[in-house]
PDB file of N, CA and C in Angstrom:
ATOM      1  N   UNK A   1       7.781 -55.077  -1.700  1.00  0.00           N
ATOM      2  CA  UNK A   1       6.687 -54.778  -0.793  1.00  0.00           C
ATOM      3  C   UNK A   1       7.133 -53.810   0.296  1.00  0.00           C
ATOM      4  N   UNK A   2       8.340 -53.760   0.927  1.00  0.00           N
ATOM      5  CA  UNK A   2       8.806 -53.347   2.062  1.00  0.00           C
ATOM      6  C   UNK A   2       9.103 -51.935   1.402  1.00  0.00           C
ATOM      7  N   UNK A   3       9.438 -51.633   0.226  1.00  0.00           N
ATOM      8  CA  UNK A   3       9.643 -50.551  -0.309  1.00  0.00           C
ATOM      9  C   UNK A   3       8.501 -49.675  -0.470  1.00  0.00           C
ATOM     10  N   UNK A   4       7.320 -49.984  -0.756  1.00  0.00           N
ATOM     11  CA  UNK A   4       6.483 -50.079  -1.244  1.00  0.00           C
ATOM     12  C   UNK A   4       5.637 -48.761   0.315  1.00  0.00           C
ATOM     13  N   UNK A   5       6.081 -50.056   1.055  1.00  0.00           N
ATOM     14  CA  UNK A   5       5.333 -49.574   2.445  1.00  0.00           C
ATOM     15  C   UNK A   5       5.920 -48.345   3.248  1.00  0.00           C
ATOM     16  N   UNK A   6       7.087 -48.305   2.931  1.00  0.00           N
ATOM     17  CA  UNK A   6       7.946 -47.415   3.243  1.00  0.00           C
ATOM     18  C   UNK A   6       7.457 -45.993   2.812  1.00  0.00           C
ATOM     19  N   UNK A   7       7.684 -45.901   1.523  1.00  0.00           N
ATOM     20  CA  UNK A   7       6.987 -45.192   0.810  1.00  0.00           C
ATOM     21  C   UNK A   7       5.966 -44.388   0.585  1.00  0.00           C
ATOM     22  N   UNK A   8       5.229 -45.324   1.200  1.00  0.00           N
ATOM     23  CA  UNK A   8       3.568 -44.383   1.605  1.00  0.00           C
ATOM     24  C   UNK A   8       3.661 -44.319   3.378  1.00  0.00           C
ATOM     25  N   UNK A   9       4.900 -44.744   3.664  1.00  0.00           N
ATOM     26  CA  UNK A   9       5.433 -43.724   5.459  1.00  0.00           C
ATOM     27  C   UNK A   9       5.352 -42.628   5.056  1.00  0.00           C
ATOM     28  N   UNK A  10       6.221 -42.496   4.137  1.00  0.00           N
ATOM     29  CA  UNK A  10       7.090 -41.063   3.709  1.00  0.00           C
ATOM     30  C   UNK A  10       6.096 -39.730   3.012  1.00  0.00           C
ATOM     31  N   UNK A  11       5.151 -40.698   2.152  1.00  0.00           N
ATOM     32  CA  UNK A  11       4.475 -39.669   1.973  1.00  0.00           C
ATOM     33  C   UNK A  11       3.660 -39.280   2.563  1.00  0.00           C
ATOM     34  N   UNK A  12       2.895 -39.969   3.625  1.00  0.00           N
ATOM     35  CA  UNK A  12       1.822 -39.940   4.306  1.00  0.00           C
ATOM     36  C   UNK A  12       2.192 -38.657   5.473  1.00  0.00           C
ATOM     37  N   UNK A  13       3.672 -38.859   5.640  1.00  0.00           N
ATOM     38  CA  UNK A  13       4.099 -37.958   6.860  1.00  0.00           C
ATOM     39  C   UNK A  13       4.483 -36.530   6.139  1.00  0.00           C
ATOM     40  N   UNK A  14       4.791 -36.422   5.008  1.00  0.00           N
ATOM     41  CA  UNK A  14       4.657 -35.000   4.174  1.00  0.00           C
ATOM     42  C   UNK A  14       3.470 -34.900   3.822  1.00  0.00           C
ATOM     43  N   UNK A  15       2.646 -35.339   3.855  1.00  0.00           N
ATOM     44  CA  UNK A  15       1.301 -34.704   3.947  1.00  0.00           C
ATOM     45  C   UNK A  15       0.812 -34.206   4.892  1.00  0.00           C
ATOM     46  N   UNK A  16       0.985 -35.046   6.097  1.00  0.00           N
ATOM     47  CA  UNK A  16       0.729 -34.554   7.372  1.00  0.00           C
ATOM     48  C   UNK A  16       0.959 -33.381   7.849  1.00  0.00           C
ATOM     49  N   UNK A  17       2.275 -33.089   7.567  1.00  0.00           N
ATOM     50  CA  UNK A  17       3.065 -32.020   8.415  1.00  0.00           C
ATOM     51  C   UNK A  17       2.959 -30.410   7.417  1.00  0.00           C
ATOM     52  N   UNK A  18       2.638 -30.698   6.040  1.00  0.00           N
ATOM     53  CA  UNK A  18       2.248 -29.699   5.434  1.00  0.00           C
ATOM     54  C   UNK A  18       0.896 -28.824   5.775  1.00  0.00           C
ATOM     55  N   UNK A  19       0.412 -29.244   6.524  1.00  0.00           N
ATOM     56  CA  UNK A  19      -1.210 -28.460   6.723  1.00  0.00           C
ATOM     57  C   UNK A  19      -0.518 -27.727   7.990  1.00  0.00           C
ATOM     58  N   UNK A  20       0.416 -28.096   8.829  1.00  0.00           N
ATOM     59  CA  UNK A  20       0.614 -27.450   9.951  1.00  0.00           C
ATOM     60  C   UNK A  20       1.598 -26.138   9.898  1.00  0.00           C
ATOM     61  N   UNK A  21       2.223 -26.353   9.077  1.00  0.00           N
ATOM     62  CA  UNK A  21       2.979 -25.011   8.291  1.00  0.00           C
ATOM     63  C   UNK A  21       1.883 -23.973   8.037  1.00  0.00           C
ATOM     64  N   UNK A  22       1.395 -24.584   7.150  1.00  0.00           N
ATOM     65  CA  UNK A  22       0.048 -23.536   6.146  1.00  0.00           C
ATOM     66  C   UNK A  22      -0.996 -22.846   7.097  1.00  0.00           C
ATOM     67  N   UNK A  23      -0.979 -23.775   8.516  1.00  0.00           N
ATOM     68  CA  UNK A  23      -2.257 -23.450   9.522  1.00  0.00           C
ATOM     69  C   UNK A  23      -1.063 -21.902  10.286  1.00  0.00           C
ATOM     70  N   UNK A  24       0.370 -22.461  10.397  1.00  0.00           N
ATOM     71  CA  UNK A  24       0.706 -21.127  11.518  1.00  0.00           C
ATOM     72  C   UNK A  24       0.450 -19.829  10.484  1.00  0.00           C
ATOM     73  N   UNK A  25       0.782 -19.776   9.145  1.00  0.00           N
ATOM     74  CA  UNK A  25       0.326 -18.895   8.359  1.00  0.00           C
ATOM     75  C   UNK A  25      -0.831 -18.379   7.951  1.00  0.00           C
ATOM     76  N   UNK A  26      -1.832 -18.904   7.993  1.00  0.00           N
ATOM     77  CA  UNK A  26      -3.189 -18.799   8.385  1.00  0.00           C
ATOM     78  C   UNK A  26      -3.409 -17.888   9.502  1.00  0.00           C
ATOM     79  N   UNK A  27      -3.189 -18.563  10.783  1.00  0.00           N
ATOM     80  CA  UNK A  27      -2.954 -18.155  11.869  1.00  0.00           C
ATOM     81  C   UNK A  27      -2.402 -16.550  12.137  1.00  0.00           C
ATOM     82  N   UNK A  28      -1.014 -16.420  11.483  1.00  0.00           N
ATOM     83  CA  UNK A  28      -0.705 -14.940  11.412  1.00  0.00           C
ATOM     84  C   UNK A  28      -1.692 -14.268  10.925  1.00  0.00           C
ATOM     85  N   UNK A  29      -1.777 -14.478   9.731  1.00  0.00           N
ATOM     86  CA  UNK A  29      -2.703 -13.543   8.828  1.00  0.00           C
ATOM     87  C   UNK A  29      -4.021 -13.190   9.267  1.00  0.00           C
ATOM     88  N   UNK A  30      -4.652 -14.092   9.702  1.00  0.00           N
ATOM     89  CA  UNK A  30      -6.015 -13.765  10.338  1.00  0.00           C
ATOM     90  C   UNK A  30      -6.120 -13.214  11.528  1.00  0.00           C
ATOM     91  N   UNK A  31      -4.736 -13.137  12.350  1.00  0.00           N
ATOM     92  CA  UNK A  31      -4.575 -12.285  13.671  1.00  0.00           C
ATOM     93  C   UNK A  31      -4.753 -11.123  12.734  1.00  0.00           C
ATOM     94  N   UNK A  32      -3.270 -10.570  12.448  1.00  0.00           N
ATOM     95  CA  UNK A  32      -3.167  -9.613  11.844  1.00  0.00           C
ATOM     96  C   UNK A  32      -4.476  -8.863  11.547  1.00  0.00           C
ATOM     97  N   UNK A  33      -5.476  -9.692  10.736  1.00  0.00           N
ATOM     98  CA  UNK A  33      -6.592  -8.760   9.767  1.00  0.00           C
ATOM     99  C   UNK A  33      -7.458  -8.538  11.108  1.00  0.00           C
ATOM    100  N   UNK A  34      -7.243  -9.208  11.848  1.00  0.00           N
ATOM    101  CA  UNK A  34      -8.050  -8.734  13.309  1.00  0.00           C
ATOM    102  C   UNK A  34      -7.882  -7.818  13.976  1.00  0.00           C
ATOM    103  N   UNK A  35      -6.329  -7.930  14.450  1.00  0.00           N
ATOM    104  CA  UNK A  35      -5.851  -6.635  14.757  1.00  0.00           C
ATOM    105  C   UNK A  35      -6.127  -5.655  14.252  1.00  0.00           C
ATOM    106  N   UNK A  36      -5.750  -5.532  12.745  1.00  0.00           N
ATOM    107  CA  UNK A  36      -5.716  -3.990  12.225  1.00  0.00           C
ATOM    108  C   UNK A  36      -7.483  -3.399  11.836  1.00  0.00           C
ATOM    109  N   UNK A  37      -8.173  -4.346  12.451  1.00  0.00           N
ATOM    110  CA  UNK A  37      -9.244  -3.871  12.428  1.00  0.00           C
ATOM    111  C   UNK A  37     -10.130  -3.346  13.990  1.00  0.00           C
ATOM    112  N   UNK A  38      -9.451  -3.953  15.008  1.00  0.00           N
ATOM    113  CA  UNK A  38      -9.318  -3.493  16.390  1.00  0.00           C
ATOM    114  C   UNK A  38      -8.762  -2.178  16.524  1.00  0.00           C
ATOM    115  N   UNK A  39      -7.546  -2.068  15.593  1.00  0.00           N
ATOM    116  CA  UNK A  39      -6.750  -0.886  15.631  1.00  0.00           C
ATOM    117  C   UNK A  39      -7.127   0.095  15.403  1.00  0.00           C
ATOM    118  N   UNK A  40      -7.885   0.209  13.987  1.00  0.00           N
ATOM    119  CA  UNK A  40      -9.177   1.157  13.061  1.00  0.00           C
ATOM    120  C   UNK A  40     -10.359   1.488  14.331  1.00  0.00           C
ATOM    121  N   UNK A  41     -10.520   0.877  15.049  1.00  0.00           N
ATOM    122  CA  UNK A  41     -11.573   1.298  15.790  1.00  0.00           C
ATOM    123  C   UNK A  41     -11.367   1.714  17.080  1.00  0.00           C
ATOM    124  N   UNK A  42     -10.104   1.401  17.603  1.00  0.00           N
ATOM    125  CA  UNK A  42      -9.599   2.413  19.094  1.00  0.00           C
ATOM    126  C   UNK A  42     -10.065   3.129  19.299  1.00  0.00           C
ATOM    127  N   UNK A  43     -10.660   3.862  20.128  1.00  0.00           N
ATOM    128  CA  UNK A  43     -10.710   5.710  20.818  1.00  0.00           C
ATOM    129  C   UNK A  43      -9.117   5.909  20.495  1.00  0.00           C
ATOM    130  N   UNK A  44      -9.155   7.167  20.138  1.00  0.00           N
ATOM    131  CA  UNK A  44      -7.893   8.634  20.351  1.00  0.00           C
ATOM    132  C   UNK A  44      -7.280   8.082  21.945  1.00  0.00           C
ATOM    133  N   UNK A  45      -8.016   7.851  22.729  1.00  0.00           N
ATOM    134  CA  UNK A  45      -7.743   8.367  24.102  1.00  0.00           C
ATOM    135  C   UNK A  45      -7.048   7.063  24.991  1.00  0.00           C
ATOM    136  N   UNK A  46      -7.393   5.776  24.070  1.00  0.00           N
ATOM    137  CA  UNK A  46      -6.984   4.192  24.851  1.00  0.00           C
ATOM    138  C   UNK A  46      -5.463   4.660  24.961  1.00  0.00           C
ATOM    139  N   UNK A  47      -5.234   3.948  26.554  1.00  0.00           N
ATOM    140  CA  UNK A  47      -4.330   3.621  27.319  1.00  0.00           C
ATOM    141  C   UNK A  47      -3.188   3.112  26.621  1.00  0.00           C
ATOM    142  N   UNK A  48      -3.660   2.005  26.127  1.00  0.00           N
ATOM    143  CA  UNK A  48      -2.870   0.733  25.401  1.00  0.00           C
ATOM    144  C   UNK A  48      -2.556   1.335  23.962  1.00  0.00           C
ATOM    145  N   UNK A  49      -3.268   2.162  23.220  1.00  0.00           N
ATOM    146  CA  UNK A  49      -3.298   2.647  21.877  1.00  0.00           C
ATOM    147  C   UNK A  49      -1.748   2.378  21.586  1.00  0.00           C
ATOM    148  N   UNK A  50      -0.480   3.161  21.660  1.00  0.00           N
ATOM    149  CA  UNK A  50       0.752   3.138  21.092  1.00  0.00           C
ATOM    150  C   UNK A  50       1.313   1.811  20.872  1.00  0.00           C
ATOM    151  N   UNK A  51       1.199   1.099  22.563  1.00  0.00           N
ATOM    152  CA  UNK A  51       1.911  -0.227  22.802  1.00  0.00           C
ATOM    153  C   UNK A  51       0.795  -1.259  21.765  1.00  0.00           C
ATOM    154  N   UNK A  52      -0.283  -1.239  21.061  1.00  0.00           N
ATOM    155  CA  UNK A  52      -0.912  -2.550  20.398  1.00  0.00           C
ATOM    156  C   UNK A  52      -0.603  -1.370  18.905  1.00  0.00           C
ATOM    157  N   UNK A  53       0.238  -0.713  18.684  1.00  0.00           N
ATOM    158  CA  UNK A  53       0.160  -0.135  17.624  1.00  0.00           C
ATOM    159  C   UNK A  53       1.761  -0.888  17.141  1.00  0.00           C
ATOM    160  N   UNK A  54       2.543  -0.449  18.030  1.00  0.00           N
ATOM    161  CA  UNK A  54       3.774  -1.028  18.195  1.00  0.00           C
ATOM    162  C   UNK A  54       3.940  -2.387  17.930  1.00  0.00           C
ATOM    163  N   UNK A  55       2.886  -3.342  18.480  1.00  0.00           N
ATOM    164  CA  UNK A  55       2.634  -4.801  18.535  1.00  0.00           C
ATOM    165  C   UNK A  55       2.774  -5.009  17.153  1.00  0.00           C
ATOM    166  N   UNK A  56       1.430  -4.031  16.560  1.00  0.00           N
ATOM    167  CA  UNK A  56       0.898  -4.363  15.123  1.00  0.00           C
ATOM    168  C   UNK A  56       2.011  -4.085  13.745  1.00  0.00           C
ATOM    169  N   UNK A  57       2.979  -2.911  14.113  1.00  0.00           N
ATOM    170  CA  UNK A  57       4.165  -2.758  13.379  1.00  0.00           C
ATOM    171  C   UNK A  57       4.738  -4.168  13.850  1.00  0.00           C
ATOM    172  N   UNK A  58       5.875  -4.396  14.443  1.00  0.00           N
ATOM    173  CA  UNK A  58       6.180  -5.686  14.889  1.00  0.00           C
ATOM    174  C   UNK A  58       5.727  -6.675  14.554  1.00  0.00           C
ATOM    175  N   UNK A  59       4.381  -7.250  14.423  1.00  0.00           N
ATOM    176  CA  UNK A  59       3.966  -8.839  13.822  1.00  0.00           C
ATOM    177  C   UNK A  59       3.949  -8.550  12.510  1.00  0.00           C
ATOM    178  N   UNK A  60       4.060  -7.160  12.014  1.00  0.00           N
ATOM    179  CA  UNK A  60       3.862  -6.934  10.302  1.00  0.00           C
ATOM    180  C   UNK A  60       5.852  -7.427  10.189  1.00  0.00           C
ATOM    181  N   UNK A  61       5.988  -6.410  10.474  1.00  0.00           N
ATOM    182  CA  UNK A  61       7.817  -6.882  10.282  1.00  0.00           C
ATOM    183  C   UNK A  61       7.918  -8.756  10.417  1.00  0.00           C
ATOM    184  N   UNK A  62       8.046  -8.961  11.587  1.00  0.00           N
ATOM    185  CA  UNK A  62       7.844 -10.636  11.902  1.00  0.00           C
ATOM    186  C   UNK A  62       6.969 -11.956  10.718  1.00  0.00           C
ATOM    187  N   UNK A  63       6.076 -10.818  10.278  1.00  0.00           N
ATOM    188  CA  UNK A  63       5.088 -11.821   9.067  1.00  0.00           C
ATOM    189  C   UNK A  63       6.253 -11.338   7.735  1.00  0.00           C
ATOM    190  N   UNK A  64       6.449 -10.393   7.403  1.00  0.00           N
ATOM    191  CA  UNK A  64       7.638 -10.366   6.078  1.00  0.00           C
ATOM    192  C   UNK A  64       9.080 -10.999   6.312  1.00  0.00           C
ATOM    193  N   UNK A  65       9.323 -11.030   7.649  1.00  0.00           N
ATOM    194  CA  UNK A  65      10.642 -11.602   7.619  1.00  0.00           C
ATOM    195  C   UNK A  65      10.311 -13.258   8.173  1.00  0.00           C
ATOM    196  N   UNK A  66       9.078 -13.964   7.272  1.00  0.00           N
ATOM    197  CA  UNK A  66       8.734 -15.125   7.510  1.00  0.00           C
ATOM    198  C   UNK A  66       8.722 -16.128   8.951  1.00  0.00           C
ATOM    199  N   UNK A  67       8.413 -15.117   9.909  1.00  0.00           N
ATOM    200  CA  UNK A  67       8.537 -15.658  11.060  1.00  0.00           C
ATOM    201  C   UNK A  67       7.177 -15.866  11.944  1.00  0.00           C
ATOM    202  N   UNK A  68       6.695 -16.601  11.064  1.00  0.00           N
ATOM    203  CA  UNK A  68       5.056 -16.694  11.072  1.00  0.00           C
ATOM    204  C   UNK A  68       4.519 -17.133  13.028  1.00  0.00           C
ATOM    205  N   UNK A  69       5.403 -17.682  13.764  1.00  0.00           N
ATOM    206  CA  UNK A  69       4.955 -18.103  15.411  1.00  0.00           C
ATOM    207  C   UNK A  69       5.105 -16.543  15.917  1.00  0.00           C
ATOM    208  N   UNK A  70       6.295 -15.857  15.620  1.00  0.00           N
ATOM    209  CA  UNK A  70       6.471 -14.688  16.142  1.00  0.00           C
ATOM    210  C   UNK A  70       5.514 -13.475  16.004  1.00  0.00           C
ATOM    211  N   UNK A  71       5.136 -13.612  14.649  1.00  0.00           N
ATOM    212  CA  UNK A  71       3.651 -12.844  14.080  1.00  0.00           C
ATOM    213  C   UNK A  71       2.390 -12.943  15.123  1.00  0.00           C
ATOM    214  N   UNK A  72       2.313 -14.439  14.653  1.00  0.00           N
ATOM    215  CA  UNK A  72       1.376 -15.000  15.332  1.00  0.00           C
ATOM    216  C   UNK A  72       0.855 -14.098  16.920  1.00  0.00           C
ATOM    217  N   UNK A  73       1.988 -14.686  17.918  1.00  0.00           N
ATOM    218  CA  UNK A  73       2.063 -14.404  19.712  1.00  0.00           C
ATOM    219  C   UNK A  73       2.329 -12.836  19.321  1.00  0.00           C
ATOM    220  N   UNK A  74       2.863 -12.439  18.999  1.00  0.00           N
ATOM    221  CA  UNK A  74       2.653 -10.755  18.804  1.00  0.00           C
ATOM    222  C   UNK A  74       0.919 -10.079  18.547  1.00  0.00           C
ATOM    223  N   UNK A  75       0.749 -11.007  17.327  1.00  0.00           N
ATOM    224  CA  UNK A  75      -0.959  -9.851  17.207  1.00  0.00           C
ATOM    225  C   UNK A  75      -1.591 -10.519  18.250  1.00  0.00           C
ATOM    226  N   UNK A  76      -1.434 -11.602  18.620  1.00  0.00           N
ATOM    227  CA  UNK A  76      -2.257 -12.113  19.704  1.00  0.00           C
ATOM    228  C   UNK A  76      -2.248 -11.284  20.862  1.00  0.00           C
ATOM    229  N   UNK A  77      -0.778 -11.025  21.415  1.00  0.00           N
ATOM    230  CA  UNK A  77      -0.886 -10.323  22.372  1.00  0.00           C
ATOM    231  C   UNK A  77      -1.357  -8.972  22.219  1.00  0.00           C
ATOM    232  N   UNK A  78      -1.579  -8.410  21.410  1.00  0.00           N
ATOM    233  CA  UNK A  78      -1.953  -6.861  20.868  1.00  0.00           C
ATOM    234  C   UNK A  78      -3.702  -7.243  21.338  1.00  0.00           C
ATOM    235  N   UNK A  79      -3.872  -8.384  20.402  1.00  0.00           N
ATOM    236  CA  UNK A  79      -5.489  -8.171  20.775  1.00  0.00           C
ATOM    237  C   UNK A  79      -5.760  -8.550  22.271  1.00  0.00           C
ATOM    238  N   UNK A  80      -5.319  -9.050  22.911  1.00  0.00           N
ATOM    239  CA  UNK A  80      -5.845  -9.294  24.527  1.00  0.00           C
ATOM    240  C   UNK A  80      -5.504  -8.374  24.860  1.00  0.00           C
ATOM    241  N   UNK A  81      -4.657  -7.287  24.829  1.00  0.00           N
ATOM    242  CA  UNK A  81      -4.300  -5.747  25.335  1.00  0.00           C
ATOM    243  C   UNK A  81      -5.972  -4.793  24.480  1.00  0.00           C
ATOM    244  N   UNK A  82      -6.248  -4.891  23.320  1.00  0.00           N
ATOM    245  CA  UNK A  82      -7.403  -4.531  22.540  1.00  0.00           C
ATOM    246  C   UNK A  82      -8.262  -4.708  23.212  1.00  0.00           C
ATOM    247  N   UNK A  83      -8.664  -5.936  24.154  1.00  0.00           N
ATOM    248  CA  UNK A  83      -9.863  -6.098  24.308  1.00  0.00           C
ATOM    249  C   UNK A  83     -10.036  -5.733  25.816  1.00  0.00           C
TER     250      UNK A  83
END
């Protein structure tokens, strides 16, 4: 019984913690497709243009070298500079 119960600890808590992985990746990706669609629509002439361009290289690098929080706070910060 004690095994038993144990058991469905263990799995219950790898279930858990798997959606929160999958959500920061989510998370990147849907910045990202935000960004580069903020980006597509700049004026020539914005202030910020280079530095949220820079951002957007950077969370792309950061999303391939699987560093999905770093992605993440990067396009984020690109888009509050965007907006």
């Amino acid at each position: 019984m004690k095994r038993t119960a144990l058991a469905g600890l263990f799995m219950s808590a790898a279930m858990l913690t798997s959606p929160v992985f999958a959500a920061d990746n989510n998370l990147c990706t849907s910045k990202l497709q935000e960004l580069e669609a903020k980006v597509n629509s700049l004026p020539a002439t914005s202030a910020n243009a280079p530095e949220i361009r820079r951002l957007l290289a950077s969370a792309k690098a950061s999303q391939a070298a699987n560093d999905e929080k770093k992605c993440a706070t990067e396009a984020t910060q690109a888009l509050s500079m965007a907006n």
